[in-house]
Protein backbone atom coordinates (compact mmCIF):
# COMPACT_ATOMS: atom_id res chain seq x y z
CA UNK A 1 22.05 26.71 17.89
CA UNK A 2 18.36 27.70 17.65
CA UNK A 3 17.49 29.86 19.86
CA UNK A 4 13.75 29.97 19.75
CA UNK A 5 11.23 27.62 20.45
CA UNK A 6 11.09 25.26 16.78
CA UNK A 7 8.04 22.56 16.01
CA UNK A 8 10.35 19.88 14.73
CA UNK A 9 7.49 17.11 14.26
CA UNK A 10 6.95 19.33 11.16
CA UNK A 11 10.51 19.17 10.05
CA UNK A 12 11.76 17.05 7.08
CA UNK A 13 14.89 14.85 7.81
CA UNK A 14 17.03 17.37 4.95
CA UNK A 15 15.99 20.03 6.46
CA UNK A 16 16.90 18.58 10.11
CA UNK A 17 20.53 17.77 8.12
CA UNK A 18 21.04 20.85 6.68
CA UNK A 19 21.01 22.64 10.22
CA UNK A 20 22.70 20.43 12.06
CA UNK A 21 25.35 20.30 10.16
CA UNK A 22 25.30 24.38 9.75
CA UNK A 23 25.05 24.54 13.80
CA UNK A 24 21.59 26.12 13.59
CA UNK A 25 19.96 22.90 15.25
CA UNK A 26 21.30 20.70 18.07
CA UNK A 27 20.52 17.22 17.57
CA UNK A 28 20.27 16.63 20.95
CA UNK A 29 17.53 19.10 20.89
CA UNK A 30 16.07 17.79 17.88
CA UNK A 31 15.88 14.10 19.10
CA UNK A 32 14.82 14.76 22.82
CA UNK A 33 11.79 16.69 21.32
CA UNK A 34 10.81 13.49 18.81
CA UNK A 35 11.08 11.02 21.79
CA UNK A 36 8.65 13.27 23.45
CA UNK A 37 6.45 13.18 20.51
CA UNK A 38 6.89 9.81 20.12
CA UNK A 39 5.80 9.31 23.65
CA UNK A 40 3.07 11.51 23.71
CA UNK A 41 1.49 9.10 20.96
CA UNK A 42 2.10 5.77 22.39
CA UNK A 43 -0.64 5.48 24.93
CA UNK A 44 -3.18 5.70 22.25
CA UNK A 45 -1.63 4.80 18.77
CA UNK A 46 1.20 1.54 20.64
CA UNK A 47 3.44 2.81 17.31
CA UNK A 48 6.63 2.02 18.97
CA UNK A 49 7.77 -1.58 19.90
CA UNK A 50 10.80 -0.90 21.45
CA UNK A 51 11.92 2.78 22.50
CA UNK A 52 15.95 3.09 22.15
CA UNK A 53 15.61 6.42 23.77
CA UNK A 54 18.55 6.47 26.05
CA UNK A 55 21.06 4.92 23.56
CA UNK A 56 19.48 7.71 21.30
CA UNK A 57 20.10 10.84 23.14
CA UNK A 58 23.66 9.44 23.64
CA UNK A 59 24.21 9.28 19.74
CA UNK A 60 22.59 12.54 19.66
CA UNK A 61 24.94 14.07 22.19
CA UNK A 62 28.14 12.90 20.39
CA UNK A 63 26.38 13.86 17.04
CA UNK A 64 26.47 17.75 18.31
CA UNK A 65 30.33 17.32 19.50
CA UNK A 66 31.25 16.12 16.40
CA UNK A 67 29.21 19.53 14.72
CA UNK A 68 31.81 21.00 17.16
CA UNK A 69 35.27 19.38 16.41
CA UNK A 70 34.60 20.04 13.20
CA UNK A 71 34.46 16.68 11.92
CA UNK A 72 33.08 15.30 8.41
CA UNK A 73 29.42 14.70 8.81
CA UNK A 74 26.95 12.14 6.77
CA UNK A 75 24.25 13.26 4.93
CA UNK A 76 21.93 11.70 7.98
CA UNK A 77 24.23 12.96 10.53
CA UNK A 78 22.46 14.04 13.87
CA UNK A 79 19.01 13.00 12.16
CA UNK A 80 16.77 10.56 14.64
CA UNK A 81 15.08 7.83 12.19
CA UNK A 82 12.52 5.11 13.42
CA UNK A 83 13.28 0.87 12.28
CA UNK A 84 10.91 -1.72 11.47
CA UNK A 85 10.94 -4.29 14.28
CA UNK A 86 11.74 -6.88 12.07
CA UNK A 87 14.85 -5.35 10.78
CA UNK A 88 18.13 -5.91 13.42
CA UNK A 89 18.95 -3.50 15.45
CA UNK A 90 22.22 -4.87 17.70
CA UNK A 91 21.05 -5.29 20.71
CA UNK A 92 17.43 -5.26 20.31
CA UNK A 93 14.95 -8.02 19.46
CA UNK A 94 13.66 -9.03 15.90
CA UNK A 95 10.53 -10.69 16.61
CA UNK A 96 8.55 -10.92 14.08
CA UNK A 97 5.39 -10.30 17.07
CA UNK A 98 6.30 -13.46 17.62
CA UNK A 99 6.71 -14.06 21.85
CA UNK A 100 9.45 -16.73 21.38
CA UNK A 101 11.89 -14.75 18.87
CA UNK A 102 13.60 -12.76 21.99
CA UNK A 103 17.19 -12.68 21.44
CA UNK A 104 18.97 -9.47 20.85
CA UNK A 105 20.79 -9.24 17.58
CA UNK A 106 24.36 -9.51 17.75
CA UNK A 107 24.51 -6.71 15.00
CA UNK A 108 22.77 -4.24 13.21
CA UNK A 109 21.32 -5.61 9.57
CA UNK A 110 23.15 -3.69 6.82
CA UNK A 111 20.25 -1.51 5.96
CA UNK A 112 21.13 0.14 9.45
CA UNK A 113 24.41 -0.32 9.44
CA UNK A 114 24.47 2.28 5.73
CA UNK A 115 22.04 4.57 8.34
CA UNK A 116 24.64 4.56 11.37
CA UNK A 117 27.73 5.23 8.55
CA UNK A 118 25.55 8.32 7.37
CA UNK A 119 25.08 9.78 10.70
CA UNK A 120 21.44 8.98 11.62
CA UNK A 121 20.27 8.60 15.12
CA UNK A 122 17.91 5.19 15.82
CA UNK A 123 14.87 6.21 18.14
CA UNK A 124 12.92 3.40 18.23
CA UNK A 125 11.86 0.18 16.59
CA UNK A 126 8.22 0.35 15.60
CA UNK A 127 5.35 -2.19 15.36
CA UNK A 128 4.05 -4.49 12.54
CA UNK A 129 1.75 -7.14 11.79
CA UNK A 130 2.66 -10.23 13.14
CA UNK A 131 5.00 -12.59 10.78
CA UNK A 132 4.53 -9.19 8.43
CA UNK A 133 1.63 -10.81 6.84
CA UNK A 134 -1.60 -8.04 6.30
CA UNK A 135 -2.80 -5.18 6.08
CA UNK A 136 -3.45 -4.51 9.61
CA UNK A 137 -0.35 -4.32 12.24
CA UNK A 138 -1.20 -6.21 15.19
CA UNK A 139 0.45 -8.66 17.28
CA UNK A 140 0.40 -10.29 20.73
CA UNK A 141 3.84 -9.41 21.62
CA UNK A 142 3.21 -5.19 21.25
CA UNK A 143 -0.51 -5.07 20.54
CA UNK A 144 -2.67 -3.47 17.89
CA UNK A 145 -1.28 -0.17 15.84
CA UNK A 146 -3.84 2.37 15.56
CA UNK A 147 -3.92 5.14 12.99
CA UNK A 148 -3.45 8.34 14.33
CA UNK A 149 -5.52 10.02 11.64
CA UNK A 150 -8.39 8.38 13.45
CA UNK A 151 -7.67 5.90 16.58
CA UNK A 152 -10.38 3.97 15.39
CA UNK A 153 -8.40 2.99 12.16
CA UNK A 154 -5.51 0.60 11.15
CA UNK A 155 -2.34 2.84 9.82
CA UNK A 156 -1.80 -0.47 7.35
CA UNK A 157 0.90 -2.96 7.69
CA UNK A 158 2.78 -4.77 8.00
CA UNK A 159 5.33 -1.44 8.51
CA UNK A 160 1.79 0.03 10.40
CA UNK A 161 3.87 1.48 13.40
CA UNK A 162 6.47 3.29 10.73
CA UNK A 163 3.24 4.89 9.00
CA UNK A 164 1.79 6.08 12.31
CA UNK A 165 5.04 7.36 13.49
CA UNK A 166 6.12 9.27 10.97
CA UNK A 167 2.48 10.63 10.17
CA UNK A 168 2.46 11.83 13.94
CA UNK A 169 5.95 13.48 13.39
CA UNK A 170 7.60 11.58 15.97
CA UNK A 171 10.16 10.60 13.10
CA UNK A 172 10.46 12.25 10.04
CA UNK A 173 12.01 8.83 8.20
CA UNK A 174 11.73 5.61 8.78
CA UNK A 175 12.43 2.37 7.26
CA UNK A 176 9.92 -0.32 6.76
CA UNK A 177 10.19 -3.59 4.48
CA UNK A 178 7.28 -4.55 1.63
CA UNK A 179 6.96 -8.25 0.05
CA UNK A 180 2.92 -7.00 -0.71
CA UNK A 181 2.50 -3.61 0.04
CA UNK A 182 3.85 -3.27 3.51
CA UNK A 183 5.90 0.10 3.00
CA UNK A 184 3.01 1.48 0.76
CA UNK A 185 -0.36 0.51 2.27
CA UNK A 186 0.87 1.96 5.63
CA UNK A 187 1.86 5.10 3.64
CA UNK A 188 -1.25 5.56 1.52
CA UNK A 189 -3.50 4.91 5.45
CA UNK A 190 -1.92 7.13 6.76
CA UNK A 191 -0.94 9.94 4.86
CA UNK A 192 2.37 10.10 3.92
CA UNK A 193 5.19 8.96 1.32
CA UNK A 194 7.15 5.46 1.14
CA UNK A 195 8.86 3.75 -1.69
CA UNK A 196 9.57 0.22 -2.50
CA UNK A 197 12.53 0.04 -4.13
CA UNK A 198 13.62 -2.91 -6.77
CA UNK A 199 14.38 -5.68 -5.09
CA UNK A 200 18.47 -6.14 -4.61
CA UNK A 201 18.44 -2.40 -4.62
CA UNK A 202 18.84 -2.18 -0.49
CA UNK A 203 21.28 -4.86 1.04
CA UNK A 204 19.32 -6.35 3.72
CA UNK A 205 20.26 -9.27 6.65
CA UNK A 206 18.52 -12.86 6.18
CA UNK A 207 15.95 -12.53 9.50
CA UNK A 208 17.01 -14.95 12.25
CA UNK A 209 14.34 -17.57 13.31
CA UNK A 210 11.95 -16.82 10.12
CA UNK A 211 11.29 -19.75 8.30
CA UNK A 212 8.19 -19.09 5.87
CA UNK A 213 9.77 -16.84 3.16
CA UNK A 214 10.76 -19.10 0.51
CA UNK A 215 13.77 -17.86 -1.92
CA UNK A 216 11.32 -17.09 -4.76
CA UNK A 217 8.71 -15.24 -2.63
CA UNK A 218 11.88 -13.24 -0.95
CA UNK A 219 12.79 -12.11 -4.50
CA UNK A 220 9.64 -9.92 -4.11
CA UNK A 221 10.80 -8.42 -1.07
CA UNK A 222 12.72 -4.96 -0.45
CA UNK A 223 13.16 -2.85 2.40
CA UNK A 224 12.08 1.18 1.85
CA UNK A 225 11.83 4.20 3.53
CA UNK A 226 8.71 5.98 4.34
CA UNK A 227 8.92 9.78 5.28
CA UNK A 228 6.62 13.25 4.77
CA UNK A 229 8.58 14.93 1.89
CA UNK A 230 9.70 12.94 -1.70
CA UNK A 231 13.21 14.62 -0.92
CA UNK A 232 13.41 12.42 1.96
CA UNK A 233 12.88 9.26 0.80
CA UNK A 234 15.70 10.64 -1.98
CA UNK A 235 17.88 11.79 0.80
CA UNK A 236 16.83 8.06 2.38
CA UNK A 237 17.77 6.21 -1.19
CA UNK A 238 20.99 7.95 -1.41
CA UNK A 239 22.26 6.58 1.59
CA UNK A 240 20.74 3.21 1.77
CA UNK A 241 21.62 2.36 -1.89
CA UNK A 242 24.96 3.82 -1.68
CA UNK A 243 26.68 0.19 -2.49
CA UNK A 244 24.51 -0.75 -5.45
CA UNK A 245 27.01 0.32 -7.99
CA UNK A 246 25.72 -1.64 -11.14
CA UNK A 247 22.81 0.44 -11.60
CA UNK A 248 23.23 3.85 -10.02
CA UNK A 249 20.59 5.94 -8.24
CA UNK A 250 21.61 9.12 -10.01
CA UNK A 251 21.03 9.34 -13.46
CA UNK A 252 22.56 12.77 -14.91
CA UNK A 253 20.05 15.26 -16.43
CA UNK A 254 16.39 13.89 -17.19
CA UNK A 255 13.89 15.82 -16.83
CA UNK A 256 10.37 15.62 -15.53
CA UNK A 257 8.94 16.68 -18.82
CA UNK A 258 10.75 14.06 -20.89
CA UNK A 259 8.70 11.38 -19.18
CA UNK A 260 6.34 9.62 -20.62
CA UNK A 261 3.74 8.57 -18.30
CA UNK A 262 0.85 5.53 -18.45
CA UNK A 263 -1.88 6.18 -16.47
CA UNK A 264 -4.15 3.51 -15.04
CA UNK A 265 -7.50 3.91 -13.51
CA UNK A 266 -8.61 0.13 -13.21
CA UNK A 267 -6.84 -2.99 -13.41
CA UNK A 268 -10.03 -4.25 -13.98
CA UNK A 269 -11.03 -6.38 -11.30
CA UNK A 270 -11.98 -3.70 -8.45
CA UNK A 271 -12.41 -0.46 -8.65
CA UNK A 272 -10.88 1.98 -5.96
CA UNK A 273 -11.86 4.65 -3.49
CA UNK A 274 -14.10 7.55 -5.45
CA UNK A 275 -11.31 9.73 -4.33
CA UNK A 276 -8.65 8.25 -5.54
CA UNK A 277 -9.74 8.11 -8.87
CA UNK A 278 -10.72 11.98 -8.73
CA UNK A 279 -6.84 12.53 -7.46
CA UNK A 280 -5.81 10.39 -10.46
CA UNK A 281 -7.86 12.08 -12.87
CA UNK A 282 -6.67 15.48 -10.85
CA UNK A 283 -2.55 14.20 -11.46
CA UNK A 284 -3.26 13.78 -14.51
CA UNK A 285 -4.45 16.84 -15.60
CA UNK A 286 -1.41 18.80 -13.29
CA UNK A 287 0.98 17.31 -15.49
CA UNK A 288 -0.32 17.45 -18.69
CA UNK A 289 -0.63 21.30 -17.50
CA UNK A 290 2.82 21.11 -16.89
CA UNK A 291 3.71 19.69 -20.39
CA UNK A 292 4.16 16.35 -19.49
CA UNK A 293 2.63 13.49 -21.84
CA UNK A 294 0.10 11.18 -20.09
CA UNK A 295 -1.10 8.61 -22.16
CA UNK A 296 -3.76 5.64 -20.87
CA UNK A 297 -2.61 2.27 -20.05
CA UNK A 298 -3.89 -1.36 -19.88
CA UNK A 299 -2.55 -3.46 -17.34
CA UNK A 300 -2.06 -6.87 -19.23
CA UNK A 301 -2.98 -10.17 -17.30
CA UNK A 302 -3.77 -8.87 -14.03
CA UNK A 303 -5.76 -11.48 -13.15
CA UNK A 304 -3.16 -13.86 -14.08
CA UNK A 305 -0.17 -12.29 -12.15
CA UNK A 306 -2.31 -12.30 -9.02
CA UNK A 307 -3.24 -15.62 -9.14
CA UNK A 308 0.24 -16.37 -9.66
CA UNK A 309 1.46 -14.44 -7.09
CA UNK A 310 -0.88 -15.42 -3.87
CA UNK A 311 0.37 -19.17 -5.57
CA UNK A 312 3.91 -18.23 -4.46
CA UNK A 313 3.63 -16.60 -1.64
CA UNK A 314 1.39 -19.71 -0.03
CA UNK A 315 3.50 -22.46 -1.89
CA UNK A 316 4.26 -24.49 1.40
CA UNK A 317 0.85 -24.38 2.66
CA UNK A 318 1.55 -22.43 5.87
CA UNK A 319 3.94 -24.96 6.96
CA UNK A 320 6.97 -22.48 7.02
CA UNK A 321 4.47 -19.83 9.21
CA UNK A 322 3.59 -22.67 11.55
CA UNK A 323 7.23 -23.01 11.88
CA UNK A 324 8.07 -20.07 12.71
CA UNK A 325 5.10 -19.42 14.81
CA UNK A 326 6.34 -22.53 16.98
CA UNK A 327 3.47 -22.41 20.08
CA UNK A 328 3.34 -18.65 20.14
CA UNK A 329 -0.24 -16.96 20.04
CA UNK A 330 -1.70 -15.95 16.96
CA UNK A 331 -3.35 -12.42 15.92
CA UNK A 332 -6.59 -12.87 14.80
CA UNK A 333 -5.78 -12.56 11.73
CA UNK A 334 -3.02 -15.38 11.01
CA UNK A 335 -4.90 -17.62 13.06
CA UNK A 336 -7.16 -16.54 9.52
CA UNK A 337 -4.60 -16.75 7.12
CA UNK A 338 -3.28 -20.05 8.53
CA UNK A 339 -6.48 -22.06 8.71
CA UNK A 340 -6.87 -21.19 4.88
CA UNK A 341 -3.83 -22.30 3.51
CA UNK A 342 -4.40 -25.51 4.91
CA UNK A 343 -7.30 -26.57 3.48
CA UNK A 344 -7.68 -29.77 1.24
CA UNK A 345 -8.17 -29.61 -2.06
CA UNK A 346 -11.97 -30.98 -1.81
CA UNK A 347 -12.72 -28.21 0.39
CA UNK A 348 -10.92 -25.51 -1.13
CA UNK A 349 -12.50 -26.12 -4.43
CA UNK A 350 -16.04 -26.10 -2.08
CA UNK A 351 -15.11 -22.74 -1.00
CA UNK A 352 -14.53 -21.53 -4.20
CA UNK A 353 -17.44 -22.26 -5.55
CA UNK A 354 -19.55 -20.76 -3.21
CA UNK A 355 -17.41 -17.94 -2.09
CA UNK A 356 -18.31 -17.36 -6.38
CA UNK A 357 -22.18 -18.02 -5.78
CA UNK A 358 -22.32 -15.89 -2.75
CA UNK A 359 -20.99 -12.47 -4.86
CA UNK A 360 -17.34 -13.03 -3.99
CA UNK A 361 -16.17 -14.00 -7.24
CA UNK A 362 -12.80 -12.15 -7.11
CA UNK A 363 -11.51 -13.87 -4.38
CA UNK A 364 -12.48 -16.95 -5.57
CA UNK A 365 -10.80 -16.70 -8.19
CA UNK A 366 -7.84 -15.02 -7.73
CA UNK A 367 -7.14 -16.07 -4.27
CA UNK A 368 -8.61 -18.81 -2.46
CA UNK A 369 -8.36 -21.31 -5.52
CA UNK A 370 -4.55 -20.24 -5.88
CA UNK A 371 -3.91 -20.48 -2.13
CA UNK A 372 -2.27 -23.94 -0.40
CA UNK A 373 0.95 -26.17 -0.62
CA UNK A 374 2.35 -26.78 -4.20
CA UNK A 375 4.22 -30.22 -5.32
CA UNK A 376 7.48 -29.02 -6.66
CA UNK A 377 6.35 -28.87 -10.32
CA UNK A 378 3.99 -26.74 -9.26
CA UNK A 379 5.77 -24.55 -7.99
CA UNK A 380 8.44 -24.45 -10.49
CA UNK A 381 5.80 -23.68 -12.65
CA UNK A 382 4.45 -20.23 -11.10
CA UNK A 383 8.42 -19.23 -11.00
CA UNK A 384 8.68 -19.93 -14.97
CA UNK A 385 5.12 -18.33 -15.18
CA UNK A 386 6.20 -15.19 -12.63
CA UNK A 387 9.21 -14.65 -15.43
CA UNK A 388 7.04 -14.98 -18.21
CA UNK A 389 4.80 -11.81 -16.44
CA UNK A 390 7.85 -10.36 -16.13
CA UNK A 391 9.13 -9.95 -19.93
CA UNK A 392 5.49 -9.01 -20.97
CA UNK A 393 5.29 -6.33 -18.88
CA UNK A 394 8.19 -4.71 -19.83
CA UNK A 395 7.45 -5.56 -23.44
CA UNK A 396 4.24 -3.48 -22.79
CA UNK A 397 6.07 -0.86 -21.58
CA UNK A 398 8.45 -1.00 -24.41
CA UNK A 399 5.74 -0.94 -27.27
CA UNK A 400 3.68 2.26 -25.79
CA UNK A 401 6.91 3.89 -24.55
CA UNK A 402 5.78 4.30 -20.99
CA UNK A 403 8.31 5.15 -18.77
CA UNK A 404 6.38 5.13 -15.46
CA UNK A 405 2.97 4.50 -14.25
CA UNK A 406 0.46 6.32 -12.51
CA UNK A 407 -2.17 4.02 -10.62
CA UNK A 408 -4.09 3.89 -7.47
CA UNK A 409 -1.89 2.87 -4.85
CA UNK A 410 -4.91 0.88 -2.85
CA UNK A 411 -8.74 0.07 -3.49
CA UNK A 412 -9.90 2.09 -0.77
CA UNK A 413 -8.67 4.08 2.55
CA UNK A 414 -7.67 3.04 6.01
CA UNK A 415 -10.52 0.84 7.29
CA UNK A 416 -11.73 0.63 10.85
CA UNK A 417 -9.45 -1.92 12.78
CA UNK A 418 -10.60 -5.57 11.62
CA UNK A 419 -11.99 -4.00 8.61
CA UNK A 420 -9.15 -5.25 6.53
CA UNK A 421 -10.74 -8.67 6.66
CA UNK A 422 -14.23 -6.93 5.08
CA UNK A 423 -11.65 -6.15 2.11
CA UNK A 424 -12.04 -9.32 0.54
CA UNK A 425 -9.86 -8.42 -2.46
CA UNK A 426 -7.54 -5.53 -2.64
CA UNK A 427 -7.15 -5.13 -6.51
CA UNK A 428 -3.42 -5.81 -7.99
CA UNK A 429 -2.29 -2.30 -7.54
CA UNK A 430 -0.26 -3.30 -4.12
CA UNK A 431 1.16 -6.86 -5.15
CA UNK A 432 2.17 -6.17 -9.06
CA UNK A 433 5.22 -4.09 -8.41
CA UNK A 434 6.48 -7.26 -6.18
CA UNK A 435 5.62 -9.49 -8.30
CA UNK A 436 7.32 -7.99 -11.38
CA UNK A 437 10.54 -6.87 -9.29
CA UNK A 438 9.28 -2.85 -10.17
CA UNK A 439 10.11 -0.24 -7.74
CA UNK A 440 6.87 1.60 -6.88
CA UNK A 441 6.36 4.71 -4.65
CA UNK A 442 3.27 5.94 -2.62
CA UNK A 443 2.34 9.64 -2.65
CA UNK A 444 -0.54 11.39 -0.81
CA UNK A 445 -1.63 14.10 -1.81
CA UNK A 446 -5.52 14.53 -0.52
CA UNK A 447 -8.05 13.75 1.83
CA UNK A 448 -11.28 12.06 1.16
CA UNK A 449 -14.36 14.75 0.33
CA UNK A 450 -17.76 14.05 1.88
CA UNK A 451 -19.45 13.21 -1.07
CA UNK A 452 -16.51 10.55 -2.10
CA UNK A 453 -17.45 9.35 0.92
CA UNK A 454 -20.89 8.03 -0.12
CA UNK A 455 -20.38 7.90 -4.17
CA UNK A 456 -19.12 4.35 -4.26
CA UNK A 457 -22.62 1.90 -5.76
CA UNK A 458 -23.25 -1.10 -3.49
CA UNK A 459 -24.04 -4.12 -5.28
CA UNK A 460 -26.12 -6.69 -3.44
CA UNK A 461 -24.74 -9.43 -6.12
CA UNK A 462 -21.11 -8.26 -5.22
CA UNK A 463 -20.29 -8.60 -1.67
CA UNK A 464 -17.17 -7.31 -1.68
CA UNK A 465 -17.96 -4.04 -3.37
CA UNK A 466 -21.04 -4.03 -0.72
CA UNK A 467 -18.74 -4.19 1.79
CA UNK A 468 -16.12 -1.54 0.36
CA UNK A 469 -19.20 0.98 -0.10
CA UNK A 470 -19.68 -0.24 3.94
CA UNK A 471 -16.74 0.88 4.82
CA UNK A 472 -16.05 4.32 3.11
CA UNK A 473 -19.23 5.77 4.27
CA UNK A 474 -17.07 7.32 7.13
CA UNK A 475 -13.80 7.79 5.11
CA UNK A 476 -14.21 11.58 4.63
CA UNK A 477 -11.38 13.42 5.71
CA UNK A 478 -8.79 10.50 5.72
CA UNK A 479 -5.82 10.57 3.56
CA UNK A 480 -5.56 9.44 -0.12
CA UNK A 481 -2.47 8.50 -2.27
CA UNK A 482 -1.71 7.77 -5.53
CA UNK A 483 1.30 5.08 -6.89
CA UNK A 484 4.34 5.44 -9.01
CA UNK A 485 5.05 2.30 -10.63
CA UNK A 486 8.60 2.22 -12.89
CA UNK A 487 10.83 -0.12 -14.38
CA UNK A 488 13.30 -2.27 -12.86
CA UNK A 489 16.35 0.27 -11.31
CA UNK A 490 14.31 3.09 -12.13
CA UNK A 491 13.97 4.32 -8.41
CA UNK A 492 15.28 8.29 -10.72
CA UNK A 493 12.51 8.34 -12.64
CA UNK A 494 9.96 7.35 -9.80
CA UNK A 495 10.80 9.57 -7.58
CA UNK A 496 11.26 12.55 -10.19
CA UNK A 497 7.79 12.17 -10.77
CA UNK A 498 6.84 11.92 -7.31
CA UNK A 499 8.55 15.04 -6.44
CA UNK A 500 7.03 16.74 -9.17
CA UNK A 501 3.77 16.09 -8.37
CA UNK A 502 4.47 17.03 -4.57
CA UNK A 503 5.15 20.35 -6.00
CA UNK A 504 2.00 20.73 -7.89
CA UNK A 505 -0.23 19.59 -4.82
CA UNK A 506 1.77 20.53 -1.78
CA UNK A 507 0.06 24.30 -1.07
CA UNK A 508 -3.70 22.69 -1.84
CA UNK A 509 -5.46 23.13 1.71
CA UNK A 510 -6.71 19.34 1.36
CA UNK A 511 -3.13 17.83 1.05
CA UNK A 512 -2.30 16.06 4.32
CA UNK A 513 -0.40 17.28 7.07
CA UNK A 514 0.75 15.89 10.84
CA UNK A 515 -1.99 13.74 11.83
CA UNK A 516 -3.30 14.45 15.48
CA UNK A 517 -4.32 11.36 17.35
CA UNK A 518 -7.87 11.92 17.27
CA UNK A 519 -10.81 9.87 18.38
């Protein structure tokens, strides 16, 4: 066992493997010192929703017996790991941040069942936004998630308390769930890695008590790990997509320089953060350093597959979120959300006109007029249409020979809490890879530079790039990511380019390390 004092909040989860398994770490040792970090956060970040602490050390205890008997160990084995609270836990709550959904699950939901089989250690359940729905994580059951890059910030959401936590190092892997960017805004906020894997790819539980995910709209959903190192969230896949056997993970000897990667700057709607299009531009040129061949690529229809996709995800109208809320009390920011599905069409088509007049014209278009309950035609419709996205994408793919994308990951970095709401339009760079079924990862690599800060043009006849230009004026120094888009199954080829590009960017002095719960 170690035998010197060891900073494990920097430690990777292999790394934490490798010597427990060797008997060079106790896990015991390991996961008391996490909890600590863990705690030592909570009073000013409220990351964790429920602490498993004492159940923890006990799995941690029998995890360094087993080192001793001699037993065979998981690849996870001895390794604490932090849960989304909306993912079962047995024994432990599910709700949502919803005060009525109280009951312990009877078992754990197969994504932590794979985790238990492989040897990991559950610390703690961590918070989200309430019904998982934004890009803030606040509820009235835990409270509001701050970023511990800057306590003043959202860490994303809805997996916010995953981001914080494993940014802080008080878990160096968690698993989070993303229908719209919920593993991969929290990532990109705050400064480390998560993928979203292909939907199907990750057996997951149906939720208990959750009534306003339709089938279609859950077709866009996957659970994903978020962690510090790309080798994690392999280590991560391996394990949690042990059972897909139809398309395997592993995919014998490609390598990074036989990819062909499309490179996207602008889906043409919004532009994003100064600084992430210098680390785009910056990615690019690392790898055609390297050897590898970057060619540019044109999203096609973005505007279209938005449109279509804020049409299924608000098909019912809020009804199923109403249902599911029953008469608990609302963040802020469903209360929002709610109000606006629900208008008629008289006054939606109002808003939409003037949200257009008033310099909003992207939400407008894309959003508000798309938003609000669909007859059943209707909504048979956006499924043939979301298929129809589906072959032309790949078909794009297919006639340029792309075989992964790199594209902003978000429009801008983590805003100040409530800020999200400023952000009237967050480009298609989050929702496209649910929409078209893609997995997608997020990888940061830098931190904003003063002068990014302040090199975004505000508009007066476009509030919401006014308002982005608002916001980043104090972004220097936060965290910036780009995105890994690939095709369907092609979680290999994602993350060999992630790791790749870890390796180019990992010794720069700007590329982010533990965040520190500042002020």
């Amino acid at each position: 066992m170690s035998m010197i004092q060891i900073d494990y909040s920097k430690m990777s989860a292999s790394e934490m493997a490798a010597g427990i398994a060797a008997g060079r770490y106790s896990s015991l040792e390991i996961t008391s010192a996490l909890i600590e970090r863990l705690k030592q956060m909570q009073s000013s970040t409220r990351a964790v929703a429920i602490p498993l602490y004492e159940e923890a050390l006990n799995q941690a205890a029998a995890a360094d017996e087993a080192v001793r008997r001699g037993e065979k160990l998981g690849p996870l084995h001895g390794v604490p790991v932090t849960i989304k609270e909306s993912i079962d836990v047995e024994g432990s709550p599910s709700t949502w941040g919803i005060s009525h959904l109280t009951e312990p699950a009877a078992t754990d939901d197969a994504s932590v069942n794979l985790l238990r089989q492989a040897g990991a250690v559950i610390v703690a359940k961590t918070n989200v936004m309430q019904l998982l729905t934004g890009y803030e994580s606040d509820n009235p059951v835990y409270g509001k998630v701050s970023n511990p890059w800057d306590l003043t910030r959202t860490p994303g959401g809805s997996s916010g308390g995953e981001g914080a936590a494993v940014a802080f190092g008080g878990s160096p892997l968690g698993i989070g769930s993303d229908i719209g960017g919920s593993v991969r805004v929290p990532a990109h906020f705050c400064g480390v890695h998560g993928l979203k894997p292909t939907p199907g790819r990750i057996p997951a539980s149906l939720p208990r008590g959750v009534y306003h995910v339709r089938p279609e709209a859950g077709a866009m959903f996957s659970l994903g790990p978020l962690a510090r190192s790309t080798e994690d969230l392999h280590l991560a896949m391996r394990v949690l997509a042990s059972r897909q056997k139809e398309y395997p993970l592993e995919r014998s000897g490609q390598s990074a320089l036989e990819l062909r990667v499309g490179i996207v700057l602008s889906d043409g709607i919004v532009e994003a953060h100064p600084a992430i299009l210098r680390l785009l531009r910056e990615a690019s040129s690392a790898l055609e350093a390297r050897g590898i061949q970057v060619v540019p690529f044109t999203l096609p229809e973005p505007d279209h597959m938005v449109q279509t996709f804020y049409g299924l995800m608000t098909a019912d109208g809020g009804q199923g979120m109403k249902r599911t809320l029953g008469d608990s009390p609302t963040a802020p920011h469903i209360a929002g959300v709610l109000a606006s599905q629900g208008f008629p069409p008289a006054k939606r088509w109002l808003i939409t006109k003037l949200l257009g007049f008033s310099g909003q014209k992207a939400l407008a278009k894309l959003i508000v007029s798309q938003i609000g309950a669909k007859t059943e035609q209707q909504y048979q419709k956006l499924t043939m249409q979301r298929e129809a996205h589906r072959e032309l994408f790949i078909r794009t793919l297919d006639s340029t020979n792309v075989d992964v994308l790199l594209c902003p990951s978000f429009v801008t970095t983590a805003p100040p809490h409530g800020g999200t709401k400023m952000i009237s339009f967050e480009g298609a760079y989050v929702s496209l890879p649910n929409y078209l079924g893609l997995p997608a990862g997020t990888l940061s690599l830098s931190t904003v530079r003063p002068e990014e800060a302040l090199a975004r043009k505000a508009n007066p006849k476009d509030k919401a790039a006014a308002a982005l230009a608002d916001l980043e004026r104090s972004s220097a120094g936060l965290p910036v990511s780009v995105q890994i888009m690939g095709r369907p199954f092609r979680e290999d080829q994602v993350l060999l380019l992630m790791q790749t590009l870890e390796n180019l960017f990992k010794t720069r002095e700007d590329y982010p390390v533990l965040a520190q719960c500042r002020p």
